[in-house]
Protein backbone atom coordinates (compact mmCIF):
# COMPACT_ATOMS: atom_id res chain seq x y z
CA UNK A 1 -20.17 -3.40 25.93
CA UNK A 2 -21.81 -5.66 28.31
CA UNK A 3 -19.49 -9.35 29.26
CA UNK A 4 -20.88 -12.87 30.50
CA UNK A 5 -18.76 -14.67 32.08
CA UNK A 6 -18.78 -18.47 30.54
CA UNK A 7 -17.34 -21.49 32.71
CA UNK A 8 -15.77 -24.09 29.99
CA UNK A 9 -13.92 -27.33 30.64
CA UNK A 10 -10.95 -28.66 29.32
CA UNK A 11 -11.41 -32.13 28.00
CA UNK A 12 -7.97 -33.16 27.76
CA UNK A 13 -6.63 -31.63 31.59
CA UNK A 14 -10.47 -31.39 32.95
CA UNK A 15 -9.72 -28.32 34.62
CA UNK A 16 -12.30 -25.66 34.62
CA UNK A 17 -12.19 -21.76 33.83
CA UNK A 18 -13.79 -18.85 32.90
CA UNK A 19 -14.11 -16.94 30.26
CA UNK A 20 -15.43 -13.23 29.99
CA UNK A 21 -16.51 -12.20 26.71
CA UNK A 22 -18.45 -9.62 24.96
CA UNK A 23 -21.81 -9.95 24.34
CA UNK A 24 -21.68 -9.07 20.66
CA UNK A 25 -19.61 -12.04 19.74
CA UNK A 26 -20.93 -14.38 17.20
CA UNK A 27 -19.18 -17.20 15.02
CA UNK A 28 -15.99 -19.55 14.87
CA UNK A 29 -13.33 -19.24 17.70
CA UNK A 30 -10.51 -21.14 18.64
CA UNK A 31 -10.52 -21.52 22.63
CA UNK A 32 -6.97 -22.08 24.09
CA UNK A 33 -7.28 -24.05 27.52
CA UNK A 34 -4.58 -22.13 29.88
CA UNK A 35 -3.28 -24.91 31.78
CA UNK A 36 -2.55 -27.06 29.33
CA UNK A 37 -2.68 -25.22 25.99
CA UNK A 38 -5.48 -27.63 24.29
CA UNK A 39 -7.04 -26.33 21.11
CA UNK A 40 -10.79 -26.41 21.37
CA UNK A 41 -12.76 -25.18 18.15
CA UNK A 42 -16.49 -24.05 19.39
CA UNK A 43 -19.44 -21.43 17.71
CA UNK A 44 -19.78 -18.81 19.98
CA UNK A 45 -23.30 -17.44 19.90
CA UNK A 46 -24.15 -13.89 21.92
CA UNK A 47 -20.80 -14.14 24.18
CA UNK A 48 -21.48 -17.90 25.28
CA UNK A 49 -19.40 -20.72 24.52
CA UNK A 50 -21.48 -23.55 22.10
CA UNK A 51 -20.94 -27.00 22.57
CA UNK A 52 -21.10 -26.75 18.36
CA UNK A 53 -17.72 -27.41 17.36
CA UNK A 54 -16.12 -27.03 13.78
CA UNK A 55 -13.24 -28.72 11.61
CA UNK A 56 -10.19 -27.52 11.57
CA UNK A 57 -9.63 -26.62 7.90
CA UNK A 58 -9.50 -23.61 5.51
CA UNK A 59 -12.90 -23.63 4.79
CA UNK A 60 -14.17 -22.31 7.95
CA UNK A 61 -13.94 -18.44 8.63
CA UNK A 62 -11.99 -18.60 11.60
CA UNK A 63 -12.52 -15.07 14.10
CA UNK A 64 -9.72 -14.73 16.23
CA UNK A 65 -8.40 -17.34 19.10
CA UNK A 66 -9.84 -16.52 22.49
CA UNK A 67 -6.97 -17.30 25.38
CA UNK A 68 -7.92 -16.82 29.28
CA UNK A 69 -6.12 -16.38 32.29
CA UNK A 70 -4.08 -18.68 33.64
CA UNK A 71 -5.59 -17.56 36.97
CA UNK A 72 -9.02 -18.80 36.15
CA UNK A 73 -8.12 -22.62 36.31
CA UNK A 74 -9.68 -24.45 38.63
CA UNK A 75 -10.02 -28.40 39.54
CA UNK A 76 -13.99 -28.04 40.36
CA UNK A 77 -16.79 -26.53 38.49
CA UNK A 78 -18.75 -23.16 40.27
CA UNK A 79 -21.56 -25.71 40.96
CA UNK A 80 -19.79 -27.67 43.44
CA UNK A 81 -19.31 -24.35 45.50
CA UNK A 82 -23.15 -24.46 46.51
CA UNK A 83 -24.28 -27.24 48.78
CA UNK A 84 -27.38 -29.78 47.08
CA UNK A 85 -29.64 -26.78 47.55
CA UNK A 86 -27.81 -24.64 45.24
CA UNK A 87 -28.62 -21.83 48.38
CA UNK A 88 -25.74 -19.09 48.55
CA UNK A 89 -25.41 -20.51 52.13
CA UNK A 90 -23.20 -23.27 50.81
CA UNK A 91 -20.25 -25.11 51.19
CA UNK A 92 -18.19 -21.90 50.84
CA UNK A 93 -19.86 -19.84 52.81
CA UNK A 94 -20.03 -22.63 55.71
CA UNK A 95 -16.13 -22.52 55.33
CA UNK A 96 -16.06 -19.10 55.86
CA UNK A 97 -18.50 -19.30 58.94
CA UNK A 98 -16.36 -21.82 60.08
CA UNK A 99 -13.05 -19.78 59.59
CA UNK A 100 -14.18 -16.76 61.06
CA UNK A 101 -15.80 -17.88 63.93
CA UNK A 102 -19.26 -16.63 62.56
């Protein structure tokens, strides 16, 4: 099955990470932030993350919780890794230039 990777933010830490999820996911999930364990309750439509939320209550059909990595926290969102021409010759790859001597 074909993944998209989704970047999400916590509201409560404001970290960022991503999620990978299957394509073929549809409906009400519980998303677990994994730094700082935050309950977020979001519609997931076609494997992306919704900014629809739901209640928590008995009345919604609840799928499964959906917990990522640890590993994928990060302090900055992917955009900020491009310079303000969103070219792939940005910030990053001017600190590796810069590193290496390139």
């Amino acid at each position: 099955m074909p993944r998209v990777k989704t970047e999400f933010m916590c509201t409560v830490c404001l970290k960022y990470y991503d999620v990978m999820m299957n394509v073929s996911l549809n409906g009400n999930y519980r998303i677990h932030c994994p730094d700082c364990g935050h309950v977020h309750y979001r519609a997931v439509k076609d494997g992306t993350i919704t900014d629809t939320r739901f209640p928590d209550n008995d009345s919604v059909i609840l799928y499964e919780d959906i917990i990522p990595m640890k590993s994928s926290c990060r302090t900055f969102s992917r955009e900020t890794e491009l310079d303000a021409t969103n070219k792939p010759e940005g910030f990053l790859h001017r600190l590796w230039k810069e590193a290496t001597g390139a």
